[in-house]
C-alpha atoms as a PDB file:
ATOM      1  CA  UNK A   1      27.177 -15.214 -33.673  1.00  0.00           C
ATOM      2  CA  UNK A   2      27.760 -19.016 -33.951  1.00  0.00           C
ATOM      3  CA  UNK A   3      25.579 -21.719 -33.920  1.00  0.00           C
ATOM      4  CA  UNK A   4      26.076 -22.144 -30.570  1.00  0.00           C
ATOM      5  CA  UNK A   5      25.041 -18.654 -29.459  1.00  0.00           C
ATOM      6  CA  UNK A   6      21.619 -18.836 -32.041  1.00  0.00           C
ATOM      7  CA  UNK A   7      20.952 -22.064 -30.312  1.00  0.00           C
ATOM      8  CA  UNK A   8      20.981 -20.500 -26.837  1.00  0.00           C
ATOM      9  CA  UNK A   9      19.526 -17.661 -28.002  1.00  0.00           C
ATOM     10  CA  UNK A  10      16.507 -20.254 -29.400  1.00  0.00           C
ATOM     11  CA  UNK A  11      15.975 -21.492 -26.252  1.00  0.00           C
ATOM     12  CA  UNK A  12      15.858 -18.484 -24.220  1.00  0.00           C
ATOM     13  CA  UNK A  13      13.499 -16.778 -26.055  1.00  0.00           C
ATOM     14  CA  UNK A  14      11.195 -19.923 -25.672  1.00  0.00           C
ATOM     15  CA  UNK A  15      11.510 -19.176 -22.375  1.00  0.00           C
ATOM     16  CA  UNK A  16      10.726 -16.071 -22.309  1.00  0.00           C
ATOM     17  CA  UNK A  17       8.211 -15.249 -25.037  1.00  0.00           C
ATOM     18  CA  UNK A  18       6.737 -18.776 -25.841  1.00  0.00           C
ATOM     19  CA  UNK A  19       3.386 -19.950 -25.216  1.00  0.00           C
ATOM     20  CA  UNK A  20       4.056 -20.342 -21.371  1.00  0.00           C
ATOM     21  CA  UNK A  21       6.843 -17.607 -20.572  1.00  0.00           C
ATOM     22  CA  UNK A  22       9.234 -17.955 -17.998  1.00  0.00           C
ATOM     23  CA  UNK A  23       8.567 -14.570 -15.709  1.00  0.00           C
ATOM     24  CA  UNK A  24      10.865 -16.186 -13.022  1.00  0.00           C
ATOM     25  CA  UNK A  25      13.800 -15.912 -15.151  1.00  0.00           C
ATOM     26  CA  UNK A  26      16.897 -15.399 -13.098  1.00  0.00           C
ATOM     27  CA  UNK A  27      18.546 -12.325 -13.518  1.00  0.00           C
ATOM     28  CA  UNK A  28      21.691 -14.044 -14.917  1.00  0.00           C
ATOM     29  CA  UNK A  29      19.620 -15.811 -17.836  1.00  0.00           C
ATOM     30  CA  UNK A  30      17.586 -12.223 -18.534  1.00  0.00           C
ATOM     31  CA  UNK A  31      21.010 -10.908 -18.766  1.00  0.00           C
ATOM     32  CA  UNK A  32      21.896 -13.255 -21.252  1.00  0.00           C
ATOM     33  CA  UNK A  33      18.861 -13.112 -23.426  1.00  0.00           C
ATOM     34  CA  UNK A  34      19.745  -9.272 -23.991  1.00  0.00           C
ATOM     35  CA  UNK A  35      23.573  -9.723 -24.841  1.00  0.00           C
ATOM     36  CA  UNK A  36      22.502 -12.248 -27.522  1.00  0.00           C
ATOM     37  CA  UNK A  37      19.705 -10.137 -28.416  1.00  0.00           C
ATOM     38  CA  UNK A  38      21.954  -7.185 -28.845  1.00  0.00           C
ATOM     39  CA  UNK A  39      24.379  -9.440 -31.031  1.00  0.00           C
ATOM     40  CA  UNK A  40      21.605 -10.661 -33.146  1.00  0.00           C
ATOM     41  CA  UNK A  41      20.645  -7.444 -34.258  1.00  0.00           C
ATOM     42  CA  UNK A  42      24.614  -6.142 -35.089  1.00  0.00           C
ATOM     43  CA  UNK A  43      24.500  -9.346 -36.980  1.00  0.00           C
ATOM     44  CA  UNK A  44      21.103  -8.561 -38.828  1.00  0.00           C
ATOM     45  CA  UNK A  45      22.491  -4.799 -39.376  1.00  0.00           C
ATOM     46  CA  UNK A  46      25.832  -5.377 -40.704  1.00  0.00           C
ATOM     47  CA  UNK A  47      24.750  -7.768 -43.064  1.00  0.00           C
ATOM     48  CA  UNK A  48      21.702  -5.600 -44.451  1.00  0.00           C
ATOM     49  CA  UNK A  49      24.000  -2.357 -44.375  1.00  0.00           C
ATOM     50  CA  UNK A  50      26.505  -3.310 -47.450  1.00  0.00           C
ATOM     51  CA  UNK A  51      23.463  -4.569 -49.577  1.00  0.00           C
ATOM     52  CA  UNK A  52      21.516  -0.893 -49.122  1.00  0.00           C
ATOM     53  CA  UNK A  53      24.740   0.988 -49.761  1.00  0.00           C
ATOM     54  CA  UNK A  54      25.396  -1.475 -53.211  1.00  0.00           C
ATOM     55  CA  UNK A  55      21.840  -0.673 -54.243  1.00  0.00           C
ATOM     56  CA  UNK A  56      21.506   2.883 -53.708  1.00  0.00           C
ATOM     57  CA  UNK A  57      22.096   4.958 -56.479  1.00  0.00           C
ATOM     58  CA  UNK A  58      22.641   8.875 -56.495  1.00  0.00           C
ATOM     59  CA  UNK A  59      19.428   9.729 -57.449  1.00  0.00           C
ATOM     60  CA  UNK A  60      17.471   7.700 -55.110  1.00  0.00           C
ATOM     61  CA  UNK A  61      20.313   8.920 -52.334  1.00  0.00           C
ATOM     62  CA  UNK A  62      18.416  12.027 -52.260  1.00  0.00           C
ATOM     63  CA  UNK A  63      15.274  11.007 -52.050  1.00  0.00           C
ATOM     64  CA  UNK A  64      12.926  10.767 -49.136  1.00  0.00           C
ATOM     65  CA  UNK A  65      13.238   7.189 -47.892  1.00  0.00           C
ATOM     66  CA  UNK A  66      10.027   5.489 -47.510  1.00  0.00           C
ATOM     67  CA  UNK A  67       7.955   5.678 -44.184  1.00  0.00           C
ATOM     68  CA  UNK A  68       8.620   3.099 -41.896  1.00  0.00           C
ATOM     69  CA  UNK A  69       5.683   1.974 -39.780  1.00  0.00           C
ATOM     70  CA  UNK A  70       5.536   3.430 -36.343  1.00  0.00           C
ATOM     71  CA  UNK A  71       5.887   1.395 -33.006  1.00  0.00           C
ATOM     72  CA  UNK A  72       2.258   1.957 -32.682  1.00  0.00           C
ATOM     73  CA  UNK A  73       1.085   0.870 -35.675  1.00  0.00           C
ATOM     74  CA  UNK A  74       3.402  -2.400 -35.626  1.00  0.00           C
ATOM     75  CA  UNK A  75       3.458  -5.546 -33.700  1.00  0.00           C
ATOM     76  CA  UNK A  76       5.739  -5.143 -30.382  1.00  0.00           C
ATOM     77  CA  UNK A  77       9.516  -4.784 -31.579  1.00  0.00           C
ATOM     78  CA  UNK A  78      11.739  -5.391 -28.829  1.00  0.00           C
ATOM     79  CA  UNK A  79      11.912  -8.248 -26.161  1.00  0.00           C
ATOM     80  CA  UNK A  80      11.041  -6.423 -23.541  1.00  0.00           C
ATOM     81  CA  UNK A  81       7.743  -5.073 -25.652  1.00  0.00           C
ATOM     82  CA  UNK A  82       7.041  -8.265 -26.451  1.00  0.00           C
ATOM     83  CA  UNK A  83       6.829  -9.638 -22.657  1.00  0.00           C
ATOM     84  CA  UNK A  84       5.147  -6.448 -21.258  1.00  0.00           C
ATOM     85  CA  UNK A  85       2.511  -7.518 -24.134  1.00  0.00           C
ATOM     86  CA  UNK A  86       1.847 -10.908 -22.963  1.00  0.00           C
ATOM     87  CA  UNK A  87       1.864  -9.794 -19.404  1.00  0.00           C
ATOM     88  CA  UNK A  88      -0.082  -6.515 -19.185  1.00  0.00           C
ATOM     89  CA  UNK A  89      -3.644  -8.173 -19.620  1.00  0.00           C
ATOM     90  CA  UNK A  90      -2.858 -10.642 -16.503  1.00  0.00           C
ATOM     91  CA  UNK A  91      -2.070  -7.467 -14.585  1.00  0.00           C
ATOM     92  CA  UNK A  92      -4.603  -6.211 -15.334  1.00  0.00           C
ATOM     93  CA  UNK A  93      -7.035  -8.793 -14.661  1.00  0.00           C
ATOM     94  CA  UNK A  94      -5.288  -9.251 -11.518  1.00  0.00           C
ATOM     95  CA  UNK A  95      -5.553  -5.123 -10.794  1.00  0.00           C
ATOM     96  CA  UNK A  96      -9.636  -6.177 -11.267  1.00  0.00           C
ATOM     97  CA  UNK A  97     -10.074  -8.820  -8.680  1.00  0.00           C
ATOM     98  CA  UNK A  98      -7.800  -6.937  -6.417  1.00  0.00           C
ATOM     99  CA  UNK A  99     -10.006  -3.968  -6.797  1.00  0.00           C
ATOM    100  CA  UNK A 100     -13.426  -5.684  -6.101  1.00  0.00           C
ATOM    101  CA  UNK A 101     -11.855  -7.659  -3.000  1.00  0.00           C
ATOM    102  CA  UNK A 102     -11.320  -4.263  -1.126  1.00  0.00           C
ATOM    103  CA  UNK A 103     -14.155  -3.012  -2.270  1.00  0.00           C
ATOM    104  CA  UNK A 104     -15.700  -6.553  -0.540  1.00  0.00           C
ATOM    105  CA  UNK A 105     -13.589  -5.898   2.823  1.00  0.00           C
ATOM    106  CA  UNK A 106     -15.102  -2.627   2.905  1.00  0.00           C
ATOM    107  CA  UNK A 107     -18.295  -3.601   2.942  1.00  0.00           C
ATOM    108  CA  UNK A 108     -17.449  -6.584   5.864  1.00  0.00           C
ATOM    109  CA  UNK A 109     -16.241  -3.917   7.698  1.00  0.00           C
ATOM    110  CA  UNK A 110     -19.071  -1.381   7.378  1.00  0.00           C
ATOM    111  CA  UNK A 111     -21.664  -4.621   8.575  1.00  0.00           C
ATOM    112  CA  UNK A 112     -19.408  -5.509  11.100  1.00  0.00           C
ATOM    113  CA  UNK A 113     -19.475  -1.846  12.757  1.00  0.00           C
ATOM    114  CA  UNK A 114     -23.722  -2.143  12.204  1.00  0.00           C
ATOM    115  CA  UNK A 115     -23.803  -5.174  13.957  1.00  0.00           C
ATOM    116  CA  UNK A 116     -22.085  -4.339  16.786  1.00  0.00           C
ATOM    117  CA  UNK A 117     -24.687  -1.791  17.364  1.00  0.00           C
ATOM    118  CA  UNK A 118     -27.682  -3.230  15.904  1.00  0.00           C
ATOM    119  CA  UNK A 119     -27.053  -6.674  18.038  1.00  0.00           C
ATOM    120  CA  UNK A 120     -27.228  -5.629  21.517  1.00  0.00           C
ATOM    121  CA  UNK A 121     -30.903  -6.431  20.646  1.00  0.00           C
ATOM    122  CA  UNK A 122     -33.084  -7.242  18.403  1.00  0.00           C
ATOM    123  CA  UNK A 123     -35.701  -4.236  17.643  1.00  0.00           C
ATOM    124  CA  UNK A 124     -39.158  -4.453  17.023  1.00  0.00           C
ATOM    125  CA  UNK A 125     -39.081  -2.900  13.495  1.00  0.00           C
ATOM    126  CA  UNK A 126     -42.540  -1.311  13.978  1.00  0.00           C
ATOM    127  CA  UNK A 127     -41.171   1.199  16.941  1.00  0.00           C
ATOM    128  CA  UNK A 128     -38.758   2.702  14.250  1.00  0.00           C
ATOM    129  CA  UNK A 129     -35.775   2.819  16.627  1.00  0.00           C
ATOM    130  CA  UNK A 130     -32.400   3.336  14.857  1.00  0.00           C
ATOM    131  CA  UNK A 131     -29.307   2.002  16.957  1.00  0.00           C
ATOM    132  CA  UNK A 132     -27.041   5.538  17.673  1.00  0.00           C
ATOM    133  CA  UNK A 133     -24.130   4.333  19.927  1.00  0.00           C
ATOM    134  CA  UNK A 134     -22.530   1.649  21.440  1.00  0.00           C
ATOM    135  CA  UNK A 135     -20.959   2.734  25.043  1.00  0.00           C
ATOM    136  CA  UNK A 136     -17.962   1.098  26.803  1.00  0.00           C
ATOM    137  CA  UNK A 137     -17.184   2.547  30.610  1.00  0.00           C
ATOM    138  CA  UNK A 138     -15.007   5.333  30.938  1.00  0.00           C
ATOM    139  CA  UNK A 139     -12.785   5.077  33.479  1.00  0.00           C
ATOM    140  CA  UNK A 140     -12.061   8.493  33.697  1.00  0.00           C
ATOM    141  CA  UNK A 141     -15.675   9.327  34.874  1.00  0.00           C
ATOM    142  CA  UNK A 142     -16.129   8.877  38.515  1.00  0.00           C
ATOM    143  CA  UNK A 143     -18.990   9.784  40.821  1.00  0.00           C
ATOM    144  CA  UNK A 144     -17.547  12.320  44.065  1.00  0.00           C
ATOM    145  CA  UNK A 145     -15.666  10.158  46.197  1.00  0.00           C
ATOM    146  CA  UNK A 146     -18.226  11.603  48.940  1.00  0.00           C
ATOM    147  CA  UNK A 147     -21.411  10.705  46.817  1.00  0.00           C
ATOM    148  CA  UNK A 148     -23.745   8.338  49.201  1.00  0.00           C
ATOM    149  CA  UNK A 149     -20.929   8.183  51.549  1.00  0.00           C
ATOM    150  CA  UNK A 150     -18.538   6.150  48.771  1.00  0.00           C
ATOM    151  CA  UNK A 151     -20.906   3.751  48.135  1.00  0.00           C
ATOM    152  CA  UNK A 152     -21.253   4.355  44.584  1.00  0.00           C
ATOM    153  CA  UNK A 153     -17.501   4.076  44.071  1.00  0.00           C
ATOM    154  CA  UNK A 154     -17.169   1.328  41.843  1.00  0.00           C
ATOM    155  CA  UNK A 155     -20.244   1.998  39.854  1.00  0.00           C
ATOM    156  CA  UNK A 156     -19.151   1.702  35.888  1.00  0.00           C
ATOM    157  CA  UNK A 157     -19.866   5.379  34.326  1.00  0.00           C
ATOM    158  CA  UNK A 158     -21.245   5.513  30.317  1.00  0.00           C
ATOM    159  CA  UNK A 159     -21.391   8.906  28.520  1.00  0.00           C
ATOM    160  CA  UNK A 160     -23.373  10.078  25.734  1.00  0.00           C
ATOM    161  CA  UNK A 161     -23.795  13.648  25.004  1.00  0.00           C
ATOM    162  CA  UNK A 162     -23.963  14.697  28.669  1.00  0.00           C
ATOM    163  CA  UNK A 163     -26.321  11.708  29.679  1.00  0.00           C
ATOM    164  CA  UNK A 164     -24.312   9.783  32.958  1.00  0.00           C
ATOM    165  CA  UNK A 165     -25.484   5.618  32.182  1.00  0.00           C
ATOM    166  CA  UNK A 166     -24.226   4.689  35.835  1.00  0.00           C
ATOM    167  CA  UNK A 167     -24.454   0.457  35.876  1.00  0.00           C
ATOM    168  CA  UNK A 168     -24.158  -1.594  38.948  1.00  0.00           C
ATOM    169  CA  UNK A 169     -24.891  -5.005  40.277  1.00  0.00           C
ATOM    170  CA  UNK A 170     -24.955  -4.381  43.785  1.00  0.00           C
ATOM    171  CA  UNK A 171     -28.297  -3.831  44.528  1.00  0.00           C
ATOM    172  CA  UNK A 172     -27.457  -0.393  44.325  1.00  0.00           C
ATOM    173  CA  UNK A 173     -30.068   1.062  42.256  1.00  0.00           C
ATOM    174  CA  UNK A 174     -32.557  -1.956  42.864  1.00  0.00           C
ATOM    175  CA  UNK A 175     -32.161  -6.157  42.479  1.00  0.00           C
ATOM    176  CA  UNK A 176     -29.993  -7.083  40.240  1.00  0.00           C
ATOM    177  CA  UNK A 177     -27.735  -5.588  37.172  1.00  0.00           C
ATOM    178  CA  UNK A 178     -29.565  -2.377  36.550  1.00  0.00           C
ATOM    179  CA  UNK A 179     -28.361   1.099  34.850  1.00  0.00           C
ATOM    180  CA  UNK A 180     -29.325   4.383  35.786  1.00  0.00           C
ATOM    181  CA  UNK A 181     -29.498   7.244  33.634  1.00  0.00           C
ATOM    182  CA  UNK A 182     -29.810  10.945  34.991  1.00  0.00           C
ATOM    183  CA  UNK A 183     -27.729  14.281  33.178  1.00  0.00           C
ATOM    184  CA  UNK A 184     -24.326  14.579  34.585  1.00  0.00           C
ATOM    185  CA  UNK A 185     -24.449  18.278  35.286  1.00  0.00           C
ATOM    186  CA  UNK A 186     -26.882  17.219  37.734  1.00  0.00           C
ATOM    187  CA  UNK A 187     -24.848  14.875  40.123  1.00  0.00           C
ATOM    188  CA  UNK A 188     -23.693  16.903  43.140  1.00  0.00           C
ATOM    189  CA  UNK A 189     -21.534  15.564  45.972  1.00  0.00           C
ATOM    190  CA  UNK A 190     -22.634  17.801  49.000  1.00  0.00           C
ATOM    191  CA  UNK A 191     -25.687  15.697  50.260  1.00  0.00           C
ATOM    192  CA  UNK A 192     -25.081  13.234  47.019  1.00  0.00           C
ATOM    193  CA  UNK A 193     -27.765  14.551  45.513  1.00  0.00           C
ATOM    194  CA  UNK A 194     -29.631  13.877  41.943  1.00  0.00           C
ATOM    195  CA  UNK A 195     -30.796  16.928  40.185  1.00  0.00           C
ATOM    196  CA  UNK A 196     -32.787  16.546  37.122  1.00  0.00           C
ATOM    197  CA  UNK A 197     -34.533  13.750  35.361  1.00  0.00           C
ATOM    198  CA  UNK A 198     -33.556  10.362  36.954  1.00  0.00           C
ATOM    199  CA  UNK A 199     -34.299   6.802  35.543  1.00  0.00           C
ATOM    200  CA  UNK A 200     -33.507   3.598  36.745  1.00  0.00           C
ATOM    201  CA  UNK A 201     -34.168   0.083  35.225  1.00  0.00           C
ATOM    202  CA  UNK A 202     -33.094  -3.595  36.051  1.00  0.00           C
ATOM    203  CA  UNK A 203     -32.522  -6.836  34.606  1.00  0.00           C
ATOM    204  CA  UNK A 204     -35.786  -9.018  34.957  1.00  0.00           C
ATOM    205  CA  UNK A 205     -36.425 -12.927  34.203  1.00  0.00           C
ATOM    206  CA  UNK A 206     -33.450 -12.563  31.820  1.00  0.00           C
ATOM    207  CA  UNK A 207     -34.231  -9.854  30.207  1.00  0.00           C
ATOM    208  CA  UNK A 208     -31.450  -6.993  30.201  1.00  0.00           C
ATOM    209  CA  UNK A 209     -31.703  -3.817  32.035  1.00  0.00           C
ATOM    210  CA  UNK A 210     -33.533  -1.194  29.642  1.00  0.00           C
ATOM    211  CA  UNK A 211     -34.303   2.208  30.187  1.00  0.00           C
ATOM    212  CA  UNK A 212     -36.088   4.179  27.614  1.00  0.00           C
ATOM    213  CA  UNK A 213     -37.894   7.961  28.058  1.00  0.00           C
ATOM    214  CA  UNK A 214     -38.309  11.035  26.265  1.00  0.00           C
ATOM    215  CA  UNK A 215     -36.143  14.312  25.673  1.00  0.00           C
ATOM    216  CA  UNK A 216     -37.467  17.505  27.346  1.00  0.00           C
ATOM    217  CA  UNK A 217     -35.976  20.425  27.940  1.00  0.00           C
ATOM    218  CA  UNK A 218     -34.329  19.403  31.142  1.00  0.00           C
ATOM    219  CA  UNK A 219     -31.793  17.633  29.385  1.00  0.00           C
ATOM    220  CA  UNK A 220     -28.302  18.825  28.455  1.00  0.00           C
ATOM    221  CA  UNK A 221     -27.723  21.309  25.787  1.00  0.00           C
ATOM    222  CA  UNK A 222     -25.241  18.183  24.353  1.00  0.00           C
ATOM    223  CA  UNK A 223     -27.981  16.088  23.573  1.00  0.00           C
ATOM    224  CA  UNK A 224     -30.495  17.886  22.475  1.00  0.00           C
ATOM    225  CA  UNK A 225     -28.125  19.344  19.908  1.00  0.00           C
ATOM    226  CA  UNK A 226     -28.386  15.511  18.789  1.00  0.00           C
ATOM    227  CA  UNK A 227     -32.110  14.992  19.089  1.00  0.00           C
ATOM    228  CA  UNK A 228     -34.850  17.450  19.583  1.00  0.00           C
ATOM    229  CA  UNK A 229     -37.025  17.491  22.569  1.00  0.00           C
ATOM    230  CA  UNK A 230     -39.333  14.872  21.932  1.00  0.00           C
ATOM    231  CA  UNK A 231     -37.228  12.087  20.727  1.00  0.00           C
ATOM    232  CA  UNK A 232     -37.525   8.663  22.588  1.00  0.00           C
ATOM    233  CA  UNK A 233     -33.893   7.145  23.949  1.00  0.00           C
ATOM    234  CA  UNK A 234     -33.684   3.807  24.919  1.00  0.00           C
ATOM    235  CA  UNK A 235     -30.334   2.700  26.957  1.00  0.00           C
ATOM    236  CA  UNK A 236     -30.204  -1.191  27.129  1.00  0.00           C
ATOM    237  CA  UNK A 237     -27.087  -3.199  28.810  1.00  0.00           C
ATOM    238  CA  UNK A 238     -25.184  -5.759  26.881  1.00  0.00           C
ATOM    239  CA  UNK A 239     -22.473  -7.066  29.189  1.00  0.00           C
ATOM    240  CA  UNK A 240     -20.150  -4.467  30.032  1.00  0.00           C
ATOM    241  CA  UNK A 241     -21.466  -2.063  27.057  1.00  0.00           C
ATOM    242  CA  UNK A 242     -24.767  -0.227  26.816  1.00  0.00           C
ATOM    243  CA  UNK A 243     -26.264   0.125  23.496  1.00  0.00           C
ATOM    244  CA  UNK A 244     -28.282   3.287  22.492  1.00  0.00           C
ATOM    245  CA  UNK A 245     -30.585   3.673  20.274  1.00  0.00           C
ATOM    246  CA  UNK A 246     -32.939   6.295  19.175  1.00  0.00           C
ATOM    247  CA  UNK A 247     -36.835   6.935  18.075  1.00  0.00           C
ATOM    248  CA  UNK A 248     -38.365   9.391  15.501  1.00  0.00           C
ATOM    249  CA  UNK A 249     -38.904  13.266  16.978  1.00  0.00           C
ATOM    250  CA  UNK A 250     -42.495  13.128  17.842  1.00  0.00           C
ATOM    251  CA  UNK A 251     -42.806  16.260  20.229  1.00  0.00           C
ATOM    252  CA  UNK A 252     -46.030  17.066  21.745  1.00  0.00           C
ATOM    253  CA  UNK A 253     -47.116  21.167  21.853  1.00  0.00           C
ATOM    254  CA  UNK A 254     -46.008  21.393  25.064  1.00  0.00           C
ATOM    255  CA  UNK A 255     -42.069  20.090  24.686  1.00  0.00           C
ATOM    256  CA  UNK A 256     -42.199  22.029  20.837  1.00  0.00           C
ATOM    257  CA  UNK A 257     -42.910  25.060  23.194  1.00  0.00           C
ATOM    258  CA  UNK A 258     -40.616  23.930  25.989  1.00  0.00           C
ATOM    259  CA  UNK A 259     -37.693  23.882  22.782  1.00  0.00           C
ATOM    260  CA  UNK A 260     -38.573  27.314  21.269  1.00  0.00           C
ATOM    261  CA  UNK A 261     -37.910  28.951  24.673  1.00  0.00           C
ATOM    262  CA  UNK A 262     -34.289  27.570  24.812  1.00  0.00           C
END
């Protein structure tokens, strides 16, 4: 090497290993950083290797050499060692924040999903209701096209468990938006006919449409695998969804015998 090629070879490794290393290095500059690398250590061996062969003698030919420190016990050797050195505890602090900002978005996304439930409205605390569902329509669940005579055509349908939340704000079910909430095995089109439990309520002095009763035995076999007879449902309307939420079991003799029999 000439002085030329140790002076470029000075001033890419300031580049690359000094105080404030250049990462962006283009690949044409890496590529010479490594040729002139390469020829510095040719340089460095061919001028140690006639020394060592001048100095050895027979005796200490023979010999084992001494134990040269390993990579691990040594400062980084190479280039390359050297600039994985520098960078590795940026990575890694970089790994860190990475790390705790998902674990952040996973927690915005498991209060968003609470909220959307818990905010159809606010809950007296003391009642102990915990929100269970937030409904949108299904559009796949119709009433007969026969039931009242087609009336009830464009009524909205909600599911849960077997539970029908039919929603309309025609005056069908009384003044107003209102929701009514019967078992769905218990709509019948000849006569359109309710069978079962029915409830009905209405939006009043703007205060959403709420219904709210307790599980007996007449309900589907659906829900009650959900909630045992006894538990209190309450069905309130939140623009186009309906919110559910649900009570503590607290089942009287009578519906703890009604369940046993099932």
């Amino acid at each position: 090497m000439d002085d030329d090629d140790r002076g470029e070879l000075a001033e890419l490794r300031a580049r690359a290993y000094g105080p404030s290393p250049a990462v962006e290095m283009d690949a044409a500059a890496w590529d010479r950083l490594q040729k002139l690398e390469a020829a510095s250590r040719r340089r460095t061996f061919d001028a140690a290797a006639p020394a060592a062969s001048a100095s050895a003698s027979p005796a200490s030919s023979v010999e084992s050499p001494a134990r040269l420190p390993e990579a691990s016990e040594s400062e980084p050797t190479t280039p390359s060692q050297r600039l994985r050195t520098r960078l590795r505890p940026a990575v890694s602090r970089r790994m860190r924040w990475v790390w705790a900002a998902s674990l952040v978005a996973v927690a915005a996304v498991s209060a968003v999903a609470t909220y959307a439930v818990a905010s159809v409205r606010p809950v007296d605390p003391t009642t102990g209701l915990v929100p269970a569902a937030l409904l949108d329509p299904d559009p796949a669940l119709r009433l007969p096209s026969d039931f009242w005579n087609g009336a009830l055509a464009d009524v909205e349908v909600y599911e849960y468990f077997g539970i029908w939340a039919m929603r309309s704000d025609k005056d069908d079910f009384g003044k107003g938006d209102c929701v009514l909430i019967t078992a769905a095995e218990g709509i019948t089109a000849q006569g359109g006919s309710l069978t079962g439990p029915v409830y009905v309520g209405c939006e009043a002095g703007g205060l959403p449409a709420t219904v709210q009763f307790a599980l007996d035995a007449e309900w589907p076999d659906a829900v009650l695998e959900q909630h045992p007879v006894g538990t209190g449902l309450r069905f309130i309307l939140s623009g186009d969804q309906v919110g559910v939420f649900v009570s503590p079991a607290l089942p009287t003799p009578t519906s703890s015998a009604g369940s046993a029999s099932r």
